[in-house]
PDB file of N, CA and C in Angstrom:
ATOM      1  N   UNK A   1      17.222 -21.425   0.631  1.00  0.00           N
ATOM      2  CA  UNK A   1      17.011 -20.143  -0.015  1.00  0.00           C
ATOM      3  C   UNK A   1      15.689 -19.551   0.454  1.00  0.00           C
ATOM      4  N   UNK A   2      16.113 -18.536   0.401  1.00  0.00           N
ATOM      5  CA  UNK A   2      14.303 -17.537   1.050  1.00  0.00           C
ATOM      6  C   UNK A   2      13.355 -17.262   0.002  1.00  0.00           C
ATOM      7  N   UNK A   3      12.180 -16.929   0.214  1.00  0.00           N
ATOM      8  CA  UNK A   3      11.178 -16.780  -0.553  1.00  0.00           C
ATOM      9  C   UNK A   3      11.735 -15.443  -0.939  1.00  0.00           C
ATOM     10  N   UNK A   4      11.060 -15.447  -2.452  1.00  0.00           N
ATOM     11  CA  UNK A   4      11.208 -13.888  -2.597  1.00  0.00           C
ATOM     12  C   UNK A   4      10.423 -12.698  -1.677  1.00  0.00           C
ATOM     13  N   UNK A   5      10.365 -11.532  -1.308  1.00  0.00           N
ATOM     14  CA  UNK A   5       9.273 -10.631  -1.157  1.00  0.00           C
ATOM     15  C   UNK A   5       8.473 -10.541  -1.920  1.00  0.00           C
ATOM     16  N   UNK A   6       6.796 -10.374  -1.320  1.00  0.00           N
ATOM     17  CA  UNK A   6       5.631 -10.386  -2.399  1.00  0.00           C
ATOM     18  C   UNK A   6       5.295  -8.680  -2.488  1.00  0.00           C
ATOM     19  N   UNK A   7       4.856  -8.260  -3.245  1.00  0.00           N
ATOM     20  CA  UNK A   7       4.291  -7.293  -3.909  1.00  0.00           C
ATOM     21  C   UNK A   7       3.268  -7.372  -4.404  1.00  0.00           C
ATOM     22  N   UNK A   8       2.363  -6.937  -4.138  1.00  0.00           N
ATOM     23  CA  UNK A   8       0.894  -6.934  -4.677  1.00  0.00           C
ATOM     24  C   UNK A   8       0.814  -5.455  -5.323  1.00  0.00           C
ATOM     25  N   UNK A   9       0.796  -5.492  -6.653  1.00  0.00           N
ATOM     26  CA  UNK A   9       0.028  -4.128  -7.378  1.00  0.00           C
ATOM     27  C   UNK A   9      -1.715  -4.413  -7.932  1.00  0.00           C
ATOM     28  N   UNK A  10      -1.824  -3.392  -7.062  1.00  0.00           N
ATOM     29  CA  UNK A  10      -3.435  -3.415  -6.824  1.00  0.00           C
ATOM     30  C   UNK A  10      -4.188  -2.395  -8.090  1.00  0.00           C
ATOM     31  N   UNK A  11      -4.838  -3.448  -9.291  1.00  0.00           N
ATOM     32  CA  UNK A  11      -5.252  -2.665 -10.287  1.00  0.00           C
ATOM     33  C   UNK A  11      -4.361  -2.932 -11.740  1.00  0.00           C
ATOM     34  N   UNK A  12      -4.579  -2.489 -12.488  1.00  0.00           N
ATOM     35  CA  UNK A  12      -3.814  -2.689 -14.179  1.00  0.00           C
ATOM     36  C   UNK A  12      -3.578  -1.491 -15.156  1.00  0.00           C
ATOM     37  N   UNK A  13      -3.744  -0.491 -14.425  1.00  0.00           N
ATOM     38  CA  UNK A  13      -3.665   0.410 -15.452  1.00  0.00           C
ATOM     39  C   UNK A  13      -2.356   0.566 -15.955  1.00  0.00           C
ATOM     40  N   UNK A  14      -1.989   0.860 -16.771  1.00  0.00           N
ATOM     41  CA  UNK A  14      -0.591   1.433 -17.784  1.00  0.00           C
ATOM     42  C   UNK A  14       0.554   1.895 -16.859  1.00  0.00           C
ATOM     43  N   UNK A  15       0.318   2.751 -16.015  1.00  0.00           N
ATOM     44  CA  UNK A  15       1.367   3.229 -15.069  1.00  0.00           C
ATOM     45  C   UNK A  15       1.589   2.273 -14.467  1.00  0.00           C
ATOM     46  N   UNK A  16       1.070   1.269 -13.342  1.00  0.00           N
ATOM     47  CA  UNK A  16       0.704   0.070 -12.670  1.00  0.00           C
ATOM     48  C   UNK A  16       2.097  -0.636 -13.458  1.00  0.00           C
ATOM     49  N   UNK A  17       1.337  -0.995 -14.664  1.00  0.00           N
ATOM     50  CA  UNK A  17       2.313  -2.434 -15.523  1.00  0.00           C
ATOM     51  C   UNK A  17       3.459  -1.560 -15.904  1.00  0.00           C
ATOM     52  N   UNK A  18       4.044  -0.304 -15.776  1.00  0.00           N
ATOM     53  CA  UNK A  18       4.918  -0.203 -16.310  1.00  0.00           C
ATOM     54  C   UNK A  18       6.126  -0.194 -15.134  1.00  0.00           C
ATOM     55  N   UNK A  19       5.388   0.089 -13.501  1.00  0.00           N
ATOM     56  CA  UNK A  19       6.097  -0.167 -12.731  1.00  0.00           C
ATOM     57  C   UNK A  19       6.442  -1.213 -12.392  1.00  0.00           C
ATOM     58  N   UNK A  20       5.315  -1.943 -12.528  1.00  0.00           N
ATOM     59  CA  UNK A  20       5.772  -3.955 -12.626  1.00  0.00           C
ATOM     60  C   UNK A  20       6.680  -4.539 -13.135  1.00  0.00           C
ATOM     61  N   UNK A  21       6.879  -4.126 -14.552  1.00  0.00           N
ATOM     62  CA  UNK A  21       8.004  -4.324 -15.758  1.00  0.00           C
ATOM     63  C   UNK A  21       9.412  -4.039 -14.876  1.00  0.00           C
ATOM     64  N   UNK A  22       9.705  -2.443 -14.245  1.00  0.00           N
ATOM     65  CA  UNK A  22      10.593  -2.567 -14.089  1.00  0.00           C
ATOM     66  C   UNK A  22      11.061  -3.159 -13.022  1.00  0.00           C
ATOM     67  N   UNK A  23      10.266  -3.526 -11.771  1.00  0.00           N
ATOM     68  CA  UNK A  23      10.707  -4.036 -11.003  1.00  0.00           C
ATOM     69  C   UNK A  23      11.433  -5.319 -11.008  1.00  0.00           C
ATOM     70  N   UNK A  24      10.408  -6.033 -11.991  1.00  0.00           N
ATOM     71  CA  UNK A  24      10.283  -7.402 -12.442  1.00  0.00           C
ATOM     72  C   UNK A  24      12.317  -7.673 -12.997  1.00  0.00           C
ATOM     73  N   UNK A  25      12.172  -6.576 -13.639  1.00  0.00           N
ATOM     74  CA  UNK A  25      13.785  -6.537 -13.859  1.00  0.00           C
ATOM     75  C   UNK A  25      15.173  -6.068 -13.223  1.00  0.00           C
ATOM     76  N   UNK A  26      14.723  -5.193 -11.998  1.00  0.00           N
ATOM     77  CA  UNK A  26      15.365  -5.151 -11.259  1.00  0.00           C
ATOM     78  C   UNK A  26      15.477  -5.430  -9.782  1.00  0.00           C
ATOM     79  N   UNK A  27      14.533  -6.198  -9.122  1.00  0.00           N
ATOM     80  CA  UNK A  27      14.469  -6.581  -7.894  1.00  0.00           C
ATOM     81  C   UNK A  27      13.901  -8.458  -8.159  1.00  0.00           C
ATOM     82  N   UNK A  28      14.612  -8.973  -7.205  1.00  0.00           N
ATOM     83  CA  UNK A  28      14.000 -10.610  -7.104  1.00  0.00           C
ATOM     84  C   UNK A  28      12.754 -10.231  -6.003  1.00  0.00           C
ATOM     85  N   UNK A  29      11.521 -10.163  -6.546  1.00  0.00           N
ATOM     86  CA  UNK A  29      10.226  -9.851  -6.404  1.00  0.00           C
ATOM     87  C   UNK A  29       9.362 -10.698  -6.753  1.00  0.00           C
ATOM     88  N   UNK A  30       8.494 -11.493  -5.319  1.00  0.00           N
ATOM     89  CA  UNK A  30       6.936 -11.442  -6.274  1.00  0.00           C
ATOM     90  C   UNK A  30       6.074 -11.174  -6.348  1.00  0.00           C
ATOM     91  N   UNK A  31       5.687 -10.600  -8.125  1.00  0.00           N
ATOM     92  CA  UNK A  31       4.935  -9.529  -8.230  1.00  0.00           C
ATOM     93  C   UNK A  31       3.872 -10.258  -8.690  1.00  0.00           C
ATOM     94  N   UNK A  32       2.166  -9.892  -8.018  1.00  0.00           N
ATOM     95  CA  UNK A  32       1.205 -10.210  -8.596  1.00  0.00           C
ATOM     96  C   UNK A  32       0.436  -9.328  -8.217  1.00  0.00           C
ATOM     97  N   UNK A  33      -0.586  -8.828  -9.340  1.00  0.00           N
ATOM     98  CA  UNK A  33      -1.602  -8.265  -9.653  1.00  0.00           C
ATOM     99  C   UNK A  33      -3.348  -8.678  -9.673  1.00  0.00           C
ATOM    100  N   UNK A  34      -3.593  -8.059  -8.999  1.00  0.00           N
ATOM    101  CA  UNK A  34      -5.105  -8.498  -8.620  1.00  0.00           C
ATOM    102  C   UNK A  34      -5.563  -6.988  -9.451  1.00  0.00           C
ATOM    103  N   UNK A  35      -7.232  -7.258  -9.867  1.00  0.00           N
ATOM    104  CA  UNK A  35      -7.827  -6.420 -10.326  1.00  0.00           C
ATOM    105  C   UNK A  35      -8.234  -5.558  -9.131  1.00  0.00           C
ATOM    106  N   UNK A  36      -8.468  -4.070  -9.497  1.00  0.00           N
ATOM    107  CA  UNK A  36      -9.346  -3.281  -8.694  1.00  0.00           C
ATOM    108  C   UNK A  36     -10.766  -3.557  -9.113  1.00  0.00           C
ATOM    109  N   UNK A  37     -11.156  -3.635  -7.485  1.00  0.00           N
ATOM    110  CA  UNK A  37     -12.734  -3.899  -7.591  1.00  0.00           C
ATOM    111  C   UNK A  37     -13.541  -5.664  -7.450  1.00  0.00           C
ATOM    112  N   UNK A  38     -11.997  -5.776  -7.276  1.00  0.00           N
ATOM    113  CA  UNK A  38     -12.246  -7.712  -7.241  1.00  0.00           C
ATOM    114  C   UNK A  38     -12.841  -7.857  -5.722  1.00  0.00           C
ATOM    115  N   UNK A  39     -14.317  -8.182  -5.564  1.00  0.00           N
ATOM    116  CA  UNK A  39     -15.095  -8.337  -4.375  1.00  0.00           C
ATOM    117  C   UNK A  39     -14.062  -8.977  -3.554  1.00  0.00           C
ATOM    118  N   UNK A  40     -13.126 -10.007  -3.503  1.00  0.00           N
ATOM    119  CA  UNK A  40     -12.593 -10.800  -2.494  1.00  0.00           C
ATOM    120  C   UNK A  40     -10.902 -10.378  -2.281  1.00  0.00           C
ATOM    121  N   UNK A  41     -10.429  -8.754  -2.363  1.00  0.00           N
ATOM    122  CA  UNK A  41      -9.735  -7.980  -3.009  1.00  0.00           C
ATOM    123  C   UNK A  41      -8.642  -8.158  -1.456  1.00  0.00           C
ATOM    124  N   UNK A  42      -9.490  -8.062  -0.264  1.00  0.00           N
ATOM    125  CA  UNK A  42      -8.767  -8.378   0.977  1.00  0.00           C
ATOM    126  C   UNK A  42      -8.537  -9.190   1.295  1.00  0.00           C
ATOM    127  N   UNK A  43      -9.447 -10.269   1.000  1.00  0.00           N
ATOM    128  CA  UNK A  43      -9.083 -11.646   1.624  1.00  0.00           C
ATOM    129  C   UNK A  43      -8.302 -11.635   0.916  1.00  0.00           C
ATOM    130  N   UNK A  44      -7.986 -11.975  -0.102  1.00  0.00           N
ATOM    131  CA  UNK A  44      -6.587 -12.462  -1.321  1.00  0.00           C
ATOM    132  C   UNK A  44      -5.535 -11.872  -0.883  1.00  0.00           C
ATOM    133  N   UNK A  45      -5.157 -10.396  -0.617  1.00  0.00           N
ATOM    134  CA  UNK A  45      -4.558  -9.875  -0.006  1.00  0.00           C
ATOM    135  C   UNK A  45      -4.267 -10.061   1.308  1.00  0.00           C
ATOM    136  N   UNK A  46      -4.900 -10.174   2.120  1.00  0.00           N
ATOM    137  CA  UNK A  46      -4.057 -10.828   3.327  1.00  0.00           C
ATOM    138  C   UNK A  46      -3.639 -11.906   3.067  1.00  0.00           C
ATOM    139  N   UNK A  47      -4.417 -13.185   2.985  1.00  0.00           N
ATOM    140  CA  UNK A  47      -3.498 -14.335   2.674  1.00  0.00           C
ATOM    141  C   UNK A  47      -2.316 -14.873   2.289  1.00  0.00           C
ATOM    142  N   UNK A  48      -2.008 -13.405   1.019  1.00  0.00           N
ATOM    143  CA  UNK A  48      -0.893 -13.492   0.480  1.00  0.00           C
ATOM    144  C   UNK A  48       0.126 -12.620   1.294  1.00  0.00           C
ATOM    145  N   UNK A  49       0.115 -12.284   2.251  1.00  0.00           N
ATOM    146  CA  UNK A  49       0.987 -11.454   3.242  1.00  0.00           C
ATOM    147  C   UNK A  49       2.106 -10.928   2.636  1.00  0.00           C
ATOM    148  N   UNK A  50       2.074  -9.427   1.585  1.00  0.00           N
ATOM    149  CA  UNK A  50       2.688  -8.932   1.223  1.00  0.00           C
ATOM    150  C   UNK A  50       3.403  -7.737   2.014  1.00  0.00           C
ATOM    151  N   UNK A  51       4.799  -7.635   1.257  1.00  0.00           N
ATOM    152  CA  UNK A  51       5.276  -6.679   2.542  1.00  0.00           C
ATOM    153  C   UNK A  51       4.264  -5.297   1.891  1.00  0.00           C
ATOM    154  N   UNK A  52       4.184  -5.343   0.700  1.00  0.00           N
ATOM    155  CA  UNK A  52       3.259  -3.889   0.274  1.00  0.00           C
ATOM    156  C   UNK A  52       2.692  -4.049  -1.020  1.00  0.00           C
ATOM    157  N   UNK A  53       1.518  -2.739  -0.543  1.00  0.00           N
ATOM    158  CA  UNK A  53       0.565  -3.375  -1.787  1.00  0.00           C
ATOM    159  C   UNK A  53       0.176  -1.583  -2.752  1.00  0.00           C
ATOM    160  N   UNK A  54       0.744  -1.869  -3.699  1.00  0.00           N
ATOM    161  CA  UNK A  54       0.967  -0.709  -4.931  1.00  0.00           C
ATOM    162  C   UNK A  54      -0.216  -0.475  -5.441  1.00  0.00           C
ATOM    163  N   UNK A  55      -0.718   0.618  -5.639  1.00  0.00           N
ATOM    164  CA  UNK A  55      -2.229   0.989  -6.197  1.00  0.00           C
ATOM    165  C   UNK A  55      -1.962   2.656  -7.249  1.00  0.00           C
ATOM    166  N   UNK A  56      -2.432   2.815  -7.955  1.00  0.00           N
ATOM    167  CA  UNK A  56      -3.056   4.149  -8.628  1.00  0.00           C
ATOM    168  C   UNK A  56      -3.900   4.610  -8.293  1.00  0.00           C
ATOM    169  N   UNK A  57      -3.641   5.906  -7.524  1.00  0.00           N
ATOM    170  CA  UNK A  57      -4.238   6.395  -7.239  1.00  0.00           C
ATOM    171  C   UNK A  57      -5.546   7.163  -7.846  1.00  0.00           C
ATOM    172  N   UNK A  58      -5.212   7.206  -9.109  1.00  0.00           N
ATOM    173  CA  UNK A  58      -6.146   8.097 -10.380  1.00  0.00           C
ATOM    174  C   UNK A  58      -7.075   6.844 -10.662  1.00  0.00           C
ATOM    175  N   UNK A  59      -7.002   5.419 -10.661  1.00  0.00           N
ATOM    176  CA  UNK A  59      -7.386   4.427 -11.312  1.00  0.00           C
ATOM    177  C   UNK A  59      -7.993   3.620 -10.441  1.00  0.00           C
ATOM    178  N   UNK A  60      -7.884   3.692  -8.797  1.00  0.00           N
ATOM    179  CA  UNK A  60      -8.331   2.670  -8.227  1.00  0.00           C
ATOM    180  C   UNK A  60      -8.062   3.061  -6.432  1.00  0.00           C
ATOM    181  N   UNK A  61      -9.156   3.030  -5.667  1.00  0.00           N
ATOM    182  CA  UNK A  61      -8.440   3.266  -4.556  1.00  0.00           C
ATOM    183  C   UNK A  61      -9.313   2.234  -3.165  1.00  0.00           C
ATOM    184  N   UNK A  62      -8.306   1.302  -2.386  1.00  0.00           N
ATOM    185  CA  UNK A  62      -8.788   0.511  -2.200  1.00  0.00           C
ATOM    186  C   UNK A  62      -9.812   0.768  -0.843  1.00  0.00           C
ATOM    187  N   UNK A  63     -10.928   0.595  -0.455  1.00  0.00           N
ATOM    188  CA  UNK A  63     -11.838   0.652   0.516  1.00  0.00           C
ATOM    189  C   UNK A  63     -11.645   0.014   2.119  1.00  0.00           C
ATOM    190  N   UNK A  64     -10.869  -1.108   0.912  1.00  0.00           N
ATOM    191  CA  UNK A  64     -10.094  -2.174   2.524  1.00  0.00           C
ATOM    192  C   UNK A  64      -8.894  -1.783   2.832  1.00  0.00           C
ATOM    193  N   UNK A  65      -8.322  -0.515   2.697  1.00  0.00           N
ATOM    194  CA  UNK A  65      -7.274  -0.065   3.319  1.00  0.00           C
ATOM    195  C   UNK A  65      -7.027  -0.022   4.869  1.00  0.00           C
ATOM    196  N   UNK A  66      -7.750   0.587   5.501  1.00  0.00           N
ATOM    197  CA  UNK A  66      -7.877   0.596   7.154  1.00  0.00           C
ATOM    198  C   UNK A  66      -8.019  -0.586   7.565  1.00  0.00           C
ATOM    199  N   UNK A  67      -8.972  -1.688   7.473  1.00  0.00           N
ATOM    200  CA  UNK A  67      -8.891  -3.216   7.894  1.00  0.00           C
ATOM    201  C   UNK A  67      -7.716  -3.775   7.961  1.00  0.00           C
ATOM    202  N   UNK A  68      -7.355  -3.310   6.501  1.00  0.00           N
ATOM    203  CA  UNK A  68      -6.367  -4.330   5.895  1.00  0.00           C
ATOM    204  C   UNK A  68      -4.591  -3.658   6.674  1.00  0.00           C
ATOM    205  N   UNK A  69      -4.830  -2.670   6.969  1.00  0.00           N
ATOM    206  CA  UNK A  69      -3.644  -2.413   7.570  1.00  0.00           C
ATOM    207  C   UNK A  69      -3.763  -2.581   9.726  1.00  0.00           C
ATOM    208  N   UNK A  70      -5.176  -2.829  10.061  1.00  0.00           N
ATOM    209  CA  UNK A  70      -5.272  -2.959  11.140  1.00  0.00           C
ATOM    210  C   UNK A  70      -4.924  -4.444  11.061  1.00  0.00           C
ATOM    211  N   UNK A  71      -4.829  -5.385  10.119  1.00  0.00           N
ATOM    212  CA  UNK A  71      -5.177  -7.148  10.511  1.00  0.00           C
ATOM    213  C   UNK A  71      -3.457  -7.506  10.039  1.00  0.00           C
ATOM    214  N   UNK A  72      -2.371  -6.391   9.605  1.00  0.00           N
ATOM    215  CA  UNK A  72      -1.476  -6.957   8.891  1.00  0.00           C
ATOM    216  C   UNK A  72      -0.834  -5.483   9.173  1.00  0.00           C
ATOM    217  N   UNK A  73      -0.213  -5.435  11.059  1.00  0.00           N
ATOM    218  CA  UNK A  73       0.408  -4.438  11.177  1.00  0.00           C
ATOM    219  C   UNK A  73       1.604  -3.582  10.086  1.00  0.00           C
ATOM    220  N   UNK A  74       2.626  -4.555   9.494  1.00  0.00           N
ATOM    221  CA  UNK A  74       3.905  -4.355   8.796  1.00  0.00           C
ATOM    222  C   UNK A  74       3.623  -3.804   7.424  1.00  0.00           C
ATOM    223  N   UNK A  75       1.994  -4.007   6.912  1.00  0.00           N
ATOM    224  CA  UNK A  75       2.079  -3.713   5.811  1.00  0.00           C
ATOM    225  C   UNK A  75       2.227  -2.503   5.156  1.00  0.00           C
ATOM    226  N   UNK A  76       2.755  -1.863   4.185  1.00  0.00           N
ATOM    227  CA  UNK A  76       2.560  -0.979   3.688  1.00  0.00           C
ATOM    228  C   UNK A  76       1.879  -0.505   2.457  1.00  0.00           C
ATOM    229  N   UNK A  77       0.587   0.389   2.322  1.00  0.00           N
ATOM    230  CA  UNK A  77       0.281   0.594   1.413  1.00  0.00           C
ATOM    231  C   UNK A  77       0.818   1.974   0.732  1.00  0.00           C
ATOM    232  N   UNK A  78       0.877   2.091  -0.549  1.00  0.00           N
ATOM    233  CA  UNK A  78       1.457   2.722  -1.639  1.00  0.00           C
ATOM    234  C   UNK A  78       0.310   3.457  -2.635  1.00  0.00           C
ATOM    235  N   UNK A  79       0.196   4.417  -2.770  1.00  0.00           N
ATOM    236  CA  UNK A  79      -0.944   4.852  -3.931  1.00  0.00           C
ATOM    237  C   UNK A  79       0.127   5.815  -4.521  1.00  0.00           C
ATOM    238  N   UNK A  80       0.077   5.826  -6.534  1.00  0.00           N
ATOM    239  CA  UNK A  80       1.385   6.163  -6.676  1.00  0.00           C
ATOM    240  C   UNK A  80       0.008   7.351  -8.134  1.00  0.00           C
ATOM    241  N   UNK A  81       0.281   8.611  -7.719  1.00  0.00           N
ATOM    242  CA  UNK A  81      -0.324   9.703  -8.782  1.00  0.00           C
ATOM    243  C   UNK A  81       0.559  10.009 -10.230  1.00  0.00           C
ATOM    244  N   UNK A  82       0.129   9.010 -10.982  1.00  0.00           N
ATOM    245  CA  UNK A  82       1.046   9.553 -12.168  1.00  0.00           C
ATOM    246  C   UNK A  82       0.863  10.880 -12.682  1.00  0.00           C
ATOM    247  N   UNK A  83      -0.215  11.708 -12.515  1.00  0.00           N
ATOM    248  CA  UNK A  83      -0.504  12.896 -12.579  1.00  0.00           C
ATOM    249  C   UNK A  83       0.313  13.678 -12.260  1.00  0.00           C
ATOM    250  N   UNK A  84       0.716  13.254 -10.836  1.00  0.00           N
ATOM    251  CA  UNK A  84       1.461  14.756  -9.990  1.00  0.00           C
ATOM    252  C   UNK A  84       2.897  13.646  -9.505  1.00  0.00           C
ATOM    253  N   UNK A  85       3.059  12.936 -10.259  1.00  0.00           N
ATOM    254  CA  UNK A  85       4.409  11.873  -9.594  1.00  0.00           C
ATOM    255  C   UNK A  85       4.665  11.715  -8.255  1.00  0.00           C
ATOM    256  N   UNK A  86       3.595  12.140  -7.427  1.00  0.00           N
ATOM    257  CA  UNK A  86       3.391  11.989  -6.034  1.00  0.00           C
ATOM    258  C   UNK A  86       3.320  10.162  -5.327  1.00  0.00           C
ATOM    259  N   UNK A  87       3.230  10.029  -3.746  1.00  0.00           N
ATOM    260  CA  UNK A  87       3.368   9.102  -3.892  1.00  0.00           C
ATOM    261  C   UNK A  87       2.347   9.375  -2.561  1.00  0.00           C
ATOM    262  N   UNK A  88       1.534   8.359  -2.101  1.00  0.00           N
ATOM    263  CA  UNK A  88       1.074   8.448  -0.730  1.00  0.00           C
ATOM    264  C   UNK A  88       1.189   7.563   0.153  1.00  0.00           C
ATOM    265  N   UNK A  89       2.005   7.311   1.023  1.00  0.00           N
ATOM    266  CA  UNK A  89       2.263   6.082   2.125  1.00  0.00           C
ATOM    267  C   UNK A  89       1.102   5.968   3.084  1.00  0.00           C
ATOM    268  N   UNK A  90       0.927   4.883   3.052  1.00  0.00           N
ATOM    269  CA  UNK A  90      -0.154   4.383   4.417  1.00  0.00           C
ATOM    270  C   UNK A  90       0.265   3.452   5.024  1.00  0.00           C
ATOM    271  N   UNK A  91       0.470   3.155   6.571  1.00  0.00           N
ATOM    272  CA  UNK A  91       0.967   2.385   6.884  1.00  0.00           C
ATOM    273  C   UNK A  91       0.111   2.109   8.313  1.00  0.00           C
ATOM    274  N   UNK A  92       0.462   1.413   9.244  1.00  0.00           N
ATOM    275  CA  UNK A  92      -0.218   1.624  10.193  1.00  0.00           C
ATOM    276  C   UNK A  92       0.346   1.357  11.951  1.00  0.00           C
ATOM    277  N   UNK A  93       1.486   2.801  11.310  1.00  0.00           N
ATOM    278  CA  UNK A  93       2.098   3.619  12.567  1.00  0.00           C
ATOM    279  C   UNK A  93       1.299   3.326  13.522  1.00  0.00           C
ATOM    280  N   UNK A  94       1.616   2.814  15.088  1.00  0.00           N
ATOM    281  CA  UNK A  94       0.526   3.873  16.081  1.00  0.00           C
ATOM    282  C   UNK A  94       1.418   5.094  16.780  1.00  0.00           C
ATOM    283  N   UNK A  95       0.443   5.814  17.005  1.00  0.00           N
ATOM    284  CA  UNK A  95       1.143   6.424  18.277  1.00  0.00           C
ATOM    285  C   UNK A  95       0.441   6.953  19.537  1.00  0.00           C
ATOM    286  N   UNK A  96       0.399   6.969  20.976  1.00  0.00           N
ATOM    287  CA  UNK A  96      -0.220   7.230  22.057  1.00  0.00           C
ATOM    288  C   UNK A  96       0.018   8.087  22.213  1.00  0.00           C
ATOM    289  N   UNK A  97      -1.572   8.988  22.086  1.00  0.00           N
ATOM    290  CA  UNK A  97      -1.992  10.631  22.655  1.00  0.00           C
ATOM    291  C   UNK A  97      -2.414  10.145  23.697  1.00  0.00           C
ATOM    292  N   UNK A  98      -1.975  11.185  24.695  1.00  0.00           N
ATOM    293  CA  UNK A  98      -2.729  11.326  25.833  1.00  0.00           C
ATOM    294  C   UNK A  98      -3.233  12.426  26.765  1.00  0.00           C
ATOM    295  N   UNK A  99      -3.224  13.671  24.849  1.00  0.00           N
ATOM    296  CA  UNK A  99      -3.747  14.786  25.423  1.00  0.00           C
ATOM    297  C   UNK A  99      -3.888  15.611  24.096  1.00  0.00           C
ATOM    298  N   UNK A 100      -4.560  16.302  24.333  1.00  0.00           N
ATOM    299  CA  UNK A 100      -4.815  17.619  23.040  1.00  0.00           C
ATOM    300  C   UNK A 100      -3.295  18.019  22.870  1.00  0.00           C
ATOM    301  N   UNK A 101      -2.323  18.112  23.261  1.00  0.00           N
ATOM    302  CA  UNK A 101      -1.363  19.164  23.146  1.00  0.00           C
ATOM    303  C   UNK A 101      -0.091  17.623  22.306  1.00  0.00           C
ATOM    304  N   UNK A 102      -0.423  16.528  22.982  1.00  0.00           N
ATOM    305  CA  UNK A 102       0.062  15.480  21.929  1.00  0.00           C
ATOM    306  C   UNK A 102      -0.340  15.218  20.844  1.00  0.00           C
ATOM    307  N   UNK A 103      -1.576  15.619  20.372  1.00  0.00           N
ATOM    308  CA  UNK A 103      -2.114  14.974  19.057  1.00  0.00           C
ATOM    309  C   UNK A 103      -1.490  16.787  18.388  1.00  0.00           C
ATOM    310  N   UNK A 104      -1.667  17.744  18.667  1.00  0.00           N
ATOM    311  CA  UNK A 104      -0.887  18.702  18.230  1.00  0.00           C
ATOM    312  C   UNK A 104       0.508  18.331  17.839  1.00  0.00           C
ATOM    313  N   UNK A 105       0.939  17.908  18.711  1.00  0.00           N
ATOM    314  CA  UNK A 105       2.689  17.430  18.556  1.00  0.00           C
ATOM    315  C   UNK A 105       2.965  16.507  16.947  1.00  0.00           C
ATOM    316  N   UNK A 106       1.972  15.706  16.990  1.00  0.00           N
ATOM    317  CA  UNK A 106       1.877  14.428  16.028  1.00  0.00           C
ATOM    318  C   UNK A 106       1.648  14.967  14.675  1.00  0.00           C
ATOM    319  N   UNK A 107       0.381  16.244  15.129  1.00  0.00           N
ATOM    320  CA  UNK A 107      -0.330  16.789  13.803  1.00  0.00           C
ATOM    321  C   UNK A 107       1.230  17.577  13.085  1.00  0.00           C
ATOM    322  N   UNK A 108       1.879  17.837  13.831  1.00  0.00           N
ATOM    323  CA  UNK A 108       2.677  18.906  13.630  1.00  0.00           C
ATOM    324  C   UNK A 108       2.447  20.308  13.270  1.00  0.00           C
ATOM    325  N   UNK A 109       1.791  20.454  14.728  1.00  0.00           N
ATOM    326  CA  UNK A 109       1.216  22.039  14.770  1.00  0.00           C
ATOM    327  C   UNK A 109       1.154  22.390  16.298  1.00  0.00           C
ATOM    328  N   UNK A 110       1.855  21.923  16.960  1.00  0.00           N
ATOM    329  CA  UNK A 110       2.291  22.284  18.227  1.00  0.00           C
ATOM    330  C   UNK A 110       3.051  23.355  18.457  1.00  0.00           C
ATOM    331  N   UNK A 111       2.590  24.651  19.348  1.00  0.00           N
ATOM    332  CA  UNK A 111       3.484  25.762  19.209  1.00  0.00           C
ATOM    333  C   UNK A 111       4.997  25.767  19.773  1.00  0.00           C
TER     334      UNK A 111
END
């Protein structure tokens, strides 16, 4: 049998645990929660090689994002605005410019 998928929700606020709850009940997930602001917040996080790591955006936003998605290509980070029910993906796409008129293309503002 396979391991479950890990999930890391990054932080505790109310929105956080209420998305936990439901997952917890509808996906074979494992879900663990680290505090925001926990000094050793990346290391723990990589180690635990999650496919993605869930954050609030209003409540917590993590610093080791860029590292942490340069050392752990697949990962995906998640910042979820209960404010505006928005969601923000970070991931760490590449893609090769090899000119002003490509990074236009990418920006999506190429005429």
């Amino acid at each position: 049998m396979t391991a479950a998928p890990c999930l890391v929700l990054y932080g505790n606020s109310v929105f956080l645990a209420g998305i936990k709850a439901d997952l917890e009940r509808r996906h074979n997930l494992e879900l663990i929660t680290i505090e925001a602001g926990t000094p050793d917040a990346a290391a723990r996080i990589g180690a635990l090689k999650p496919r993605a790591v869930l954050f609030d955006l209003c409540a917590a936003s993590p610093d080791f994002a860029i590292p942490l998605l340069r050392d752990q290509p697949r990962l995906v980070l998640v910042g979820v605005d209960p404010a505006t029910d928005e969601m923000l993906r970070l991931t760490s796409q590449r893609a090769t410019v090899l000119s002003l008129a490509g990074l236009a293309e990418l920006l999506g503002v190429s005429e």
